[in-house]
ModelCIF file with pLDDT and N, C-alpha, C, O atoms, coordinates in Angstrom:
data_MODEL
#
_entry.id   MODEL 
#
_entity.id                         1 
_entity.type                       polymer 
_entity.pdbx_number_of_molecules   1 
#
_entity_poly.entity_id                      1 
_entity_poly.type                           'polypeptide(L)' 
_entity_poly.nstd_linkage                   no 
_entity_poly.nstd_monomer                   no 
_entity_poly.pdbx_seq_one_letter_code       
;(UNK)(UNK)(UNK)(UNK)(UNK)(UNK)(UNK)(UNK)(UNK)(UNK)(UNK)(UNK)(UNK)(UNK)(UNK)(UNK)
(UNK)(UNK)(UNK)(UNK)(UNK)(UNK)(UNK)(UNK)(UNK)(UNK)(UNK)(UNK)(UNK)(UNK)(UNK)(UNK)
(UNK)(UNK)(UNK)(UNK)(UNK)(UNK)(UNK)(UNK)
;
_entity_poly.pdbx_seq_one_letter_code_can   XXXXXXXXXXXXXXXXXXXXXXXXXXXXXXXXXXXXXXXX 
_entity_poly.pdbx_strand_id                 A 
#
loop_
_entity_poly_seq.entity_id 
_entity_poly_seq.num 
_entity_poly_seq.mon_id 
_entity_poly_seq.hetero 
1 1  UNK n 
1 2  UNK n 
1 3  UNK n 
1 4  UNK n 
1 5  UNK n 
1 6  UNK n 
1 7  UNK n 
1 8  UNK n 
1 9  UNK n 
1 10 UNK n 
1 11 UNK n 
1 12 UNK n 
1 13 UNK n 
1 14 UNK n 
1 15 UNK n 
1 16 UNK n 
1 17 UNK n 
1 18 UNK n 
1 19 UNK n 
1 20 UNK n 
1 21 UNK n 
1 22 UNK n 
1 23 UNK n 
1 24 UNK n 
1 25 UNK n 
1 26 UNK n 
1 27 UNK n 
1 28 UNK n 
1 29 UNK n 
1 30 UNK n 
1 31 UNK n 
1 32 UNK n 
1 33 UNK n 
1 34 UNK n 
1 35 UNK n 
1 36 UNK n 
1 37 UNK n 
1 38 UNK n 
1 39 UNK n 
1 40 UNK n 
#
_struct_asym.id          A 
_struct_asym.entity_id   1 
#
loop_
_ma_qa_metric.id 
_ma_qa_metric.mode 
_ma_qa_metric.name 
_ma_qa_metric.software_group_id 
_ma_qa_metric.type 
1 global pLDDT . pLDDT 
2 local  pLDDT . pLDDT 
#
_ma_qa_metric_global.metric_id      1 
_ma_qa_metric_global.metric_value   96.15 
_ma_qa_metric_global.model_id       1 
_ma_qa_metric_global.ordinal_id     1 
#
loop_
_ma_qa_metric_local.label_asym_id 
_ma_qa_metric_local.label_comp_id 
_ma_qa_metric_local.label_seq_id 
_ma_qa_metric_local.metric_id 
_ma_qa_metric_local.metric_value 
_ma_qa_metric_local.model_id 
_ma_qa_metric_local.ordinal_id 
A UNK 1  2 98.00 1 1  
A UNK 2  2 98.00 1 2  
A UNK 3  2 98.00 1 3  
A UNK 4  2 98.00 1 4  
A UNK 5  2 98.00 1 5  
A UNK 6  2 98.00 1 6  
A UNK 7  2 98.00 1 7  
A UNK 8  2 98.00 1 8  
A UNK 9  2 98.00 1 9  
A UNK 10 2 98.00 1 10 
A UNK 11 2 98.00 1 11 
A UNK 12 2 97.00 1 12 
A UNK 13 2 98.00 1 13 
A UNK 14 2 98.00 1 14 
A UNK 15 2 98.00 1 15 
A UNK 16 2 98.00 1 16 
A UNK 17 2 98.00 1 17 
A UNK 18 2 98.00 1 18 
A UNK 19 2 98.00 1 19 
A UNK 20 2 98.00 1 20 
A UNK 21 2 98.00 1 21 
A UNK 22 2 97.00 1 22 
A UNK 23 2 95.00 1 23 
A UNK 24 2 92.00 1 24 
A UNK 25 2 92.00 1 25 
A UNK 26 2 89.00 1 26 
A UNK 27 2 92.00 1 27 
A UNK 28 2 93.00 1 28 
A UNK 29 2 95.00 1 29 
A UNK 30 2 96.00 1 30 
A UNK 31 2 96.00 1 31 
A UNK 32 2 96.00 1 32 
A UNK 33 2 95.00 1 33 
A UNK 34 2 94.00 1 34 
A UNK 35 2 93.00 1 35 
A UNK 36 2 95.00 1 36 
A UNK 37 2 94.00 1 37 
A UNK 38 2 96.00 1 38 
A UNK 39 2 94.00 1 39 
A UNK 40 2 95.00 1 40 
#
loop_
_atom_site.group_PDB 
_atom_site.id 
_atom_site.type_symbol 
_atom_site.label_atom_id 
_atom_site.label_alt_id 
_atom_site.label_comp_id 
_atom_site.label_asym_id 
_atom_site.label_entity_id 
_atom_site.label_seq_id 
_atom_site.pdbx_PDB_ins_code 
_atom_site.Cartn_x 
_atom_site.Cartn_y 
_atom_site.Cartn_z 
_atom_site.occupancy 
_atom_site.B_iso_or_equiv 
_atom_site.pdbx_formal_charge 
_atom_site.auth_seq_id 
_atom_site.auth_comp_id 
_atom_site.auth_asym_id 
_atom_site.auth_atom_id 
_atom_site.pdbx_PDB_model_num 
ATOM 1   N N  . UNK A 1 1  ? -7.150  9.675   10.870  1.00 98.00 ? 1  UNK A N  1 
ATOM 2   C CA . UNK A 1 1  ? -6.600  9.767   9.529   1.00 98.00 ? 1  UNK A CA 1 
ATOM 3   C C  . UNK A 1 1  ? -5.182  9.224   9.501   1.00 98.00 ? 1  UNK A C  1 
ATOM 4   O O  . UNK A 1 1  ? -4.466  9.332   10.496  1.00 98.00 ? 1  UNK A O  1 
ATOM 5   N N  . UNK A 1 2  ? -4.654  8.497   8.109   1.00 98.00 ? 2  UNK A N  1 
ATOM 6   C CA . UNK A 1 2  ? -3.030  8.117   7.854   1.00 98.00 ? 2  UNK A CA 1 
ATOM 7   C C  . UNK A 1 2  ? -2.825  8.828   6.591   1.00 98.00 ? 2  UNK A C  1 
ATOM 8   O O  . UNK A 1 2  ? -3.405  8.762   5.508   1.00 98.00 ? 2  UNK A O  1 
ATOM 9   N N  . UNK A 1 3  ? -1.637  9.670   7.112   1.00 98.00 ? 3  UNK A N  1 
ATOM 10  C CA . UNK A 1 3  ? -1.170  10.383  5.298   1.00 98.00 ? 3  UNK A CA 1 
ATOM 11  C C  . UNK A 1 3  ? -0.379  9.581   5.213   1.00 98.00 ? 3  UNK A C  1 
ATOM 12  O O  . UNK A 1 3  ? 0.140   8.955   6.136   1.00 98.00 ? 3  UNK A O  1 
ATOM 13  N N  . UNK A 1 4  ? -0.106  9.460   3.644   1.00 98.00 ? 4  UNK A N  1 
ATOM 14  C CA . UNK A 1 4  ? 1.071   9.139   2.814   1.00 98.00 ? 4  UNK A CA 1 
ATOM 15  C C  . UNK A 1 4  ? 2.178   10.294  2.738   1.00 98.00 ? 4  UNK A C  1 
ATOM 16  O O  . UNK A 1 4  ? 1.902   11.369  3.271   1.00 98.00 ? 4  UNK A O  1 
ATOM 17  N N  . UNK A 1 5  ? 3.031   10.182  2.303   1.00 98.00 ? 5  UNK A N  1 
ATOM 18  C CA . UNK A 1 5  ? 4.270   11.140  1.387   1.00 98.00 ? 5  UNK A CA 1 
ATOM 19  C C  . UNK A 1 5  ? 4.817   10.070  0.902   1.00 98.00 ? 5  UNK A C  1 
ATOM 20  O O  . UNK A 1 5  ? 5.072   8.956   1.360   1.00 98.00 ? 5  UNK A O  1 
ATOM 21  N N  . UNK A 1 6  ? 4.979   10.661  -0.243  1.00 98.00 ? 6  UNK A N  1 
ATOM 22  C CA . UNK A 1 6  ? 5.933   10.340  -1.605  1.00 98.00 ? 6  UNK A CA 1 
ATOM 23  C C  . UNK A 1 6  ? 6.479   11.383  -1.914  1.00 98.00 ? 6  UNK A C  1 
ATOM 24  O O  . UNK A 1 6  ? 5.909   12.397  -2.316  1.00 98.00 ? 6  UNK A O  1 
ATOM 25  N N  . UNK A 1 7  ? 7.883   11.192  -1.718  1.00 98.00 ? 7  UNK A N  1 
ATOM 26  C CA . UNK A 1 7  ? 9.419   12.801  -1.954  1.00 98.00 ? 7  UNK A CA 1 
ATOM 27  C C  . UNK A 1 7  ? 9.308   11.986  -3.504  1.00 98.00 ? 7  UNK A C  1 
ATOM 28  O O  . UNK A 1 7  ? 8.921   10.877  -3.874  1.00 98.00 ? 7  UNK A O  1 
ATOM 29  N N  . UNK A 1 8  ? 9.805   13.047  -4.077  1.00 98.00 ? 8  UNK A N  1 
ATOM 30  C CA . UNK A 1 8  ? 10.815  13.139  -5.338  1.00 98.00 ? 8  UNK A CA 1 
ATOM 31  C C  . UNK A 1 8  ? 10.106  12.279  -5.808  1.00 98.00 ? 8  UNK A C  1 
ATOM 32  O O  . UNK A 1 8  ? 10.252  11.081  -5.568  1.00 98.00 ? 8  UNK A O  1 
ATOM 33  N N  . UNK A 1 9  ? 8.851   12.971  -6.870  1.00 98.00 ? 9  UNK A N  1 
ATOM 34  C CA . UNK A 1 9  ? 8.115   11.289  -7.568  1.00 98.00 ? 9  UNK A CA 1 
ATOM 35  C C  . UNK A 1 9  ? 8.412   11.945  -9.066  1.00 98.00 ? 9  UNK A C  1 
ATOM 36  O O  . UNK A 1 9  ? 8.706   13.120  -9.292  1.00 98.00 ? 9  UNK A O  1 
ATOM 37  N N  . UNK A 1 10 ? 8.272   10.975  -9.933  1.00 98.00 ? 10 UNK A N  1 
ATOM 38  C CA . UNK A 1 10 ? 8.751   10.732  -10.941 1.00 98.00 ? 10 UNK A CA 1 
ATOM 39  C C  . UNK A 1 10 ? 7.322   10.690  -11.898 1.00 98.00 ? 10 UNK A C  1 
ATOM 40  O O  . UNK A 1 10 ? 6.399   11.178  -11.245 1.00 98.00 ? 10 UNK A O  1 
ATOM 41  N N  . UNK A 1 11 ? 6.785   10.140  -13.573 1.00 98.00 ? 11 UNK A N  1 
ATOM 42  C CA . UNK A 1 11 ? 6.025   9.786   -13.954 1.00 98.00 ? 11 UNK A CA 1 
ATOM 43  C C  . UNK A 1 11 ? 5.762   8.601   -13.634 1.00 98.00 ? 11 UNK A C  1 
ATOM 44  O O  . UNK A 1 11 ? 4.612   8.203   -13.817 1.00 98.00 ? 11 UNK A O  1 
ATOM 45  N N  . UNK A 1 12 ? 6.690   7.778   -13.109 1.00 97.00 ? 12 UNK A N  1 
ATOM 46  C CA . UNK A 1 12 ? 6.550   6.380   -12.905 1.00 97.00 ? 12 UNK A CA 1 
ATOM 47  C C  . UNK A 1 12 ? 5.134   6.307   -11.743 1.00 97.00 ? 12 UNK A C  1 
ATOM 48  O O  . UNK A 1 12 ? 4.208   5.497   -11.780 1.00 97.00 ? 12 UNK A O  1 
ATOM 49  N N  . UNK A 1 13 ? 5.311   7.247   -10.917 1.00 98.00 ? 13 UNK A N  1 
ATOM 50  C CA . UNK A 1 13 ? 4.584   7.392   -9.488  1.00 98.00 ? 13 UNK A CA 1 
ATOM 51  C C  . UNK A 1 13 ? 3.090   7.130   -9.672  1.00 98.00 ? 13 UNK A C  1 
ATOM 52  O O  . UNK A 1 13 ? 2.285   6.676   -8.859  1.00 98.00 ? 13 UNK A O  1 
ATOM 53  N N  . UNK A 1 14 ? 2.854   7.652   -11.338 1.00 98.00 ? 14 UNK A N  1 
ATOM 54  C CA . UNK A 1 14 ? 1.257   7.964   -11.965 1.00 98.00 ? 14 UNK A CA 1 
ATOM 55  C C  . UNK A 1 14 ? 0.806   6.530   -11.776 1.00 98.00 ? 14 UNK A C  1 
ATOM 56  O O  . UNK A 1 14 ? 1.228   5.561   -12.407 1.00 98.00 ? 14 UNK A O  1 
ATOM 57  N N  . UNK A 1 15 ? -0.215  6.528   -10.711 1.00 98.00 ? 15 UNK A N  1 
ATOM 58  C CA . UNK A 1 15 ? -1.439  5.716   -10.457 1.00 98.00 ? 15 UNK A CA 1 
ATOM 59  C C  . UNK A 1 15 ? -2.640  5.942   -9.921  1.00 98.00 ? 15 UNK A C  1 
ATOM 60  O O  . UNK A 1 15 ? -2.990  7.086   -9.631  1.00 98.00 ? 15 UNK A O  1 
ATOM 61  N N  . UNK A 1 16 ? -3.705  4.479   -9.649  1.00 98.00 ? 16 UNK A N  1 
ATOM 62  C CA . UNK A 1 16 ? -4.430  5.163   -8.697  1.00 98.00 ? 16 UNK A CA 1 
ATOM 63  C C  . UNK A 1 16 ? -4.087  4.191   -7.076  1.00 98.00 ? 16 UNK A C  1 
ATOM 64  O O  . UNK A 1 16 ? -3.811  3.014   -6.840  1.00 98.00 ? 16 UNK A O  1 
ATOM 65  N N  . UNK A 1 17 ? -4.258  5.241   -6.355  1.00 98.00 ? 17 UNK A N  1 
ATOM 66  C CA . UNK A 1 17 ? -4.038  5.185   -4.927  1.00 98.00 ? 17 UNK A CA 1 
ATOM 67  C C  . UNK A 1 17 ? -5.463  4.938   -4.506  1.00 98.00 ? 17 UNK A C  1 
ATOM 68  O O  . UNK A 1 17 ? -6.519  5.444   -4.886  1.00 98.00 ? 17 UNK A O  1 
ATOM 69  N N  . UNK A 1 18 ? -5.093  3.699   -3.306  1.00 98.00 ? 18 UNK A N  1 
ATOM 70  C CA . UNK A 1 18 ? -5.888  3.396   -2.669  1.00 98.00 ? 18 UNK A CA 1 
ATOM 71  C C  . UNK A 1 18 ? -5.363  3.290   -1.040  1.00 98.00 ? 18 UNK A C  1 
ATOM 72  O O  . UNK A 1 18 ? -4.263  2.860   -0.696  1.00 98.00 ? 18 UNK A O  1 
ATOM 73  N N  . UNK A 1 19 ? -6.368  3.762   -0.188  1.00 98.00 ? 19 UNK A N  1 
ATOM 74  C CA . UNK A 1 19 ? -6.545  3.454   0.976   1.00 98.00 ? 19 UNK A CA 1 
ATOM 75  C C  . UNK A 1 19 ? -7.191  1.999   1.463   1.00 98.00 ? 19 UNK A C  1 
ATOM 76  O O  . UNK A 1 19 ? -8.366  1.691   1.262   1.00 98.00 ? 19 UNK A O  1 
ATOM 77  N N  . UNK A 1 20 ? -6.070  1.039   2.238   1.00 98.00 ? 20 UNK A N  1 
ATOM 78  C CA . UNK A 1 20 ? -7.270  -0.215  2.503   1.00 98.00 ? 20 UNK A CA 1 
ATOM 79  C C  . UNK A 1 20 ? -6.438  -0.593  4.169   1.00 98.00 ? 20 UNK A C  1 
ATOM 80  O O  . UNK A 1 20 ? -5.493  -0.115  4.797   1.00 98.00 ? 20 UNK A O  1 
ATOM 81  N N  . UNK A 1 21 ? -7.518  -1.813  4.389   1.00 98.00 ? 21 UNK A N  1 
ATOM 82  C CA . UNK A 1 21 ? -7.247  -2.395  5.708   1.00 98.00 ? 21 UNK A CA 1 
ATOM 83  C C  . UNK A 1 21 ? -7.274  -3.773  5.679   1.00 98.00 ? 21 UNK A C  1 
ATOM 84  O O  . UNK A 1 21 ? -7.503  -4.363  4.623   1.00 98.00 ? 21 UNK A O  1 
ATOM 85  N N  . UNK A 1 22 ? -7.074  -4.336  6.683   1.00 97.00 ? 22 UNK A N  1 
ATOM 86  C CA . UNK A 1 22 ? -6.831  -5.830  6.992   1.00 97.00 ? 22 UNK A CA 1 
ATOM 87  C C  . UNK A 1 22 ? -6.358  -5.725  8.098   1.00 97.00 ? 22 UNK A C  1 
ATOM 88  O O  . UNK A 1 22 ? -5.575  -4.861  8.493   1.00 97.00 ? 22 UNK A O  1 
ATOM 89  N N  . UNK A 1 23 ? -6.969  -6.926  8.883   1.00 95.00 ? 23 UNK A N  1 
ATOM 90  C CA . UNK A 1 23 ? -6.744  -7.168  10.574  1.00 95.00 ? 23 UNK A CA 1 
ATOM 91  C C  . UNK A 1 23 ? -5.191  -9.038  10.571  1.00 95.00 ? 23 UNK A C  1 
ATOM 92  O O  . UNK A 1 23 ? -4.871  -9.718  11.546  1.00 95.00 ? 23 UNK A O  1 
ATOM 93  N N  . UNK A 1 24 ? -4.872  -9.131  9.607   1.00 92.00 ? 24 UNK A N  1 
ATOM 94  C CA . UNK A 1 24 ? -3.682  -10.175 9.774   1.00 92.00 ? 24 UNK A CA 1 
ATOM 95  C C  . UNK A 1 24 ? -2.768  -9.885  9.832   1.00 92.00 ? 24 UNK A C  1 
ATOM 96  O O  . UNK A 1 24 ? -2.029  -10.590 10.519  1.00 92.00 ? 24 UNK A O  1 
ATOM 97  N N  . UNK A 1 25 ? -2.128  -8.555  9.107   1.00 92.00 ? 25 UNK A N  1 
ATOM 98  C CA . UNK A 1 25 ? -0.887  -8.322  9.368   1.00 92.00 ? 25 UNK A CA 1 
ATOM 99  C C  . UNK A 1 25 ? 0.797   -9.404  8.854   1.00 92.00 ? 25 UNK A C  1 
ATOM 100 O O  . UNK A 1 25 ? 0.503   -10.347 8.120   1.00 92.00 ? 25 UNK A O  1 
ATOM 101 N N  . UNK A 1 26 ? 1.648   -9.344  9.036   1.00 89.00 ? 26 UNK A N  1 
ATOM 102 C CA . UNK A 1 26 ? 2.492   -9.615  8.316   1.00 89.00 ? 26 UNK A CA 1 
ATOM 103 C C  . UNK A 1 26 ? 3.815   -9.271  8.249   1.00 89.00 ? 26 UNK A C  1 
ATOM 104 O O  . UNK A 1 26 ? 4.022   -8.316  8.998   1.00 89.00 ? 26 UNK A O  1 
ATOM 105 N N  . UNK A 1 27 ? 5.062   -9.732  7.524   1.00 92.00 ? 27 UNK A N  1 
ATOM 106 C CA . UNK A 1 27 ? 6.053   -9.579  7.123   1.00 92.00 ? 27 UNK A CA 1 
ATOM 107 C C  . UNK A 1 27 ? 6.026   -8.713  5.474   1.00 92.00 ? 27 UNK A C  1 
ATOM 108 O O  . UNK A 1 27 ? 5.445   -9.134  4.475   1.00 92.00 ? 27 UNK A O  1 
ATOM 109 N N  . UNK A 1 28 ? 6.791   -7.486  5.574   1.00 93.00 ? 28 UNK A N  1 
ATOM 110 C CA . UNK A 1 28 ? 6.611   -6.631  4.085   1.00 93.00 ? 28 UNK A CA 1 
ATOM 111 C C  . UNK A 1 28 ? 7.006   -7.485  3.254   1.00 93.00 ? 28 UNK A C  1 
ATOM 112 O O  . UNK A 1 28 ? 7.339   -6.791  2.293   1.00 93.00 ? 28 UNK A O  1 
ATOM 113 N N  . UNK A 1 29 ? 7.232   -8.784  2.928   1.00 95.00 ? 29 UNK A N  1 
ATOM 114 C CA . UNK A 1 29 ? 7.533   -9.164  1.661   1.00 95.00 ? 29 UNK A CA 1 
ATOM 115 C C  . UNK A 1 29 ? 5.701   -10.184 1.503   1.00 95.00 ? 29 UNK A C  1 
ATOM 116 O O  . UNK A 1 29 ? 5.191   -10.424 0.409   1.00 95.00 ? 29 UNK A O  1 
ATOM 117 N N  . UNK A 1 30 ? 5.101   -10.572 2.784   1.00 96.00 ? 30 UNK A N  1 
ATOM 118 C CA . UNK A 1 30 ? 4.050   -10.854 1.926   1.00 96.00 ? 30 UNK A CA 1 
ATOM 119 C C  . UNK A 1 30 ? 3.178   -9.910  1.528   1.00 96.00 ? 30 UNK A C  1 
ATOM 120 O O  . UNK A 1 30 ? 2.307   -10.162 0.696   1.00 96.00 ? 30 UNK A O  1 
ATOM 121 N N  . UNK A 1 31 ? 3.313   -8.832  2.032   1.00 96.00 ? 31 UNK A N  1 
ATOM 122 C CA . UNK A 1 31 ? 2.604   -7.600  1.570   1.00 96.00 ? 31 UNK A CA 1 
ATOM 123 C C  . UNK A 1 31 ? 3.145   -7.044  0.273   1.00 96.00 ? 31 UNK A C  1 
ATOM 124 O O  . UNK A 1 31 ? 2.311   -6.227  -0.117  1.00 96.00 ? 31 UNK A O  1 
ATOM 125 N N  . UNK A 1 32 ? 4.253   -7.115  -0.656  1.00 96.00 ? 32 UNK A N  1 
ATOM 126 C CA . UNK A 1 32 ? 4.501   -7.108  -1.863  1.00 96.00 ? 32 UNK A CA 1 
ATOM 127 C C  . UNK A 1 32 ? 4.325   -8.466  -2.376  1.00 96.00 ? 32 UNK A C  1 
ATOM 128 O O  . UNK A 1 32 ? 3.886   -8.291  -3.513  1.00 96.00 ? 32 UNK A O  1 
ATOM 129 N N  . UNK A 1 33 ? 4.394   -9.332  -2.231  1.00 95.00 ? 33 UNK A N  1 
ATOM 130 C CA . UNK A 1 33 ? 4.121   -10.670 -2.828  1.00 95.00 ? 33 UNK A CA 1 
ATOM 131 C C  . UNK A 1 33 ? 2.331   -10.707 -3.031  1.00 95.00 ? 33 UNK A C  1 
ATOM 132 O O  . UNK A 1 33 ? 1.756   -11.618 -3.626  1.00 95.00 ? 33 UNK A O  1 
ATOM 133 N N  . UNK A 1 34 ? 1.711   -9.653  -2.471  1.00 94.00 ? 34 UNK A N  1 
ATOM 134 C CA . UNK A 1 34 ? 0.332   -9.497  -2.728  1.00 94.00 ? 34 UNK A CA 1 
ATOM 135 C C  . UNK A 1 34 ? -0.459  -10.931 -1.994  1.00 94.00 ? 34 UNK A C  1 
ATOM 136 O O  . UNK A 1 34 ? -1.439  -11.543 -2.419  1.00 94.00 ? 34 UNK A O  1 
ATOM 137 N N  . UNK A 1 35 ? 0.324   -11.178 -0.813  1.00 93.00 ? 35 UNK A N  1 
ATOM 138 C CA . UNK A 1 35 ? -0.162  -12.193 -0.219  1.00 93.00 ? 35 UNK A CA 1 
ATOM 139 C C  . UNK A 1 35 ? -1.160  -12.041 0.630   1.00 93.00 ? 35 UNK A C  1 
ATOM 140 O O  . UNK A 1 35 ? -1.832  -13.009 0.987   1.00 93.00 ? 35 UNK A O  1 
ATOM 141 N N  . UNK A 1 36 ? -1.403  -10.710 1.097   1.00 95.00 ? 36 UNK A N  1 
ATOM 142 C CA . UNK A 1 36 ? -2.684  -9.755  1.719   1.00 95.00 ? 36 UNK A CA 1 
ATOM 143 C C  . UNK A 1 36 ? -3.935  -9.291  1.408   1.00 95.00 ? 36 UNK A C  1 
ATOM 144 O O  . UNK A 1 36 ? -4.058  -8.180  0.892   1.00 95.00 ? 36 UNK A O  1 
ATOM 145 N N  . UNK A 1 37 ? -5.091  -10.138 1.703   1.00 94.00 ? 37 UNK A N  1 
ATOM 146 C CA . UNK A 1 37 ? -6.288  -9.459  1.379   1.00 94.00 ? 37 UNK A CA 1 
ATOM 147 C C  . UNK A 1 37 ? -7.148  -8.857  2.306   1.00 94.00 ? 37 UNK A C  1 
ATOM 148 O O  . UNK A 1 37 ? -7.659  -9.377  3.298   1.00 94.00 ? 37 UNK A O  1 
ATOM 149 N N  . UNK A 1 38 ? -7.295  -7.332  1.749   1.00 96.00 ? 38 UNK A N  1 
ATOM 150 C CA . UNK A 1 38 ? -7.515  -6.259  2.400   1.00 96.00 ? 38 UNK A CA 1 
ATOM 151 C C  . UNK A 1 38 ? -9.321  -6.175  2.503   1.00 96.00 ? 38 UNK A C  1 
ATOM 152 O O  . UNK A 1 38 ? -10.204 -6.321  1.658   1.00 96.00 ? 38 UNK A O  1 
ATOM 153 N N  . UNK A 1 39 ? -9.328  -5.919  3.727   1.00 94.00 ? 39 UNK A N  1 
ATOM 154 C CA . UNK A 1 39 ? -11.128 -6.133  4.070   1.00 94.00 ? 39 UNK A CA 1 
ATOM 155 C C  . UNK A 1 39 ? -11.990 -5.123  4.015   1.00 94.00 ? 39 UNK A C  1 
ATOM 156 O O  . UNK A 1 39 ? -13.206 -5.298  4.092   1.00 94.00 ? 39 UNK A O  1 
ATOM 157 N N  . UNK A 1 40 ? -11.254 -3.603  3.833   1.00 95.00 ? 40 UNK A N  1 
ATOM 158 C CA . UNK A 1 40 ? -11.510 -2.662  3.080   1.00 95.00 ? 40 UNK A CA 1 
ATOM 159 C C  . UNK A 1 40 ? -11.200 -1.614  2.301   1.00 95.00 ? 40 UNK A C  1 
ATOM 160 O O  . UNK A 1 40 ? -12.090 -0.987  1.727   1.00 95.00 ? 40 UNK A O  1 
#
């Protein structure tokens, strides 16, 4: 198993959450640039 935490959330926080994977890996800006597609 991987938990999350999120301190101090706000209404902004309201979504839906997903759990996913991918075997390429990366630098965190292509992973916000949504440059990652997740294989599950």
């Amino acid at each position: 198993q991987f938990t999350l935490q999120l301190m101090s959330v706000t209404p902004e926080d309201t979504a839906v959450y997903f759990c996913v994977r991918d075997s390429k890996g990366g630098y965190s800006w292509d992973y916000e640039a949504g440059r990652i597609e997740y294989e599950r």
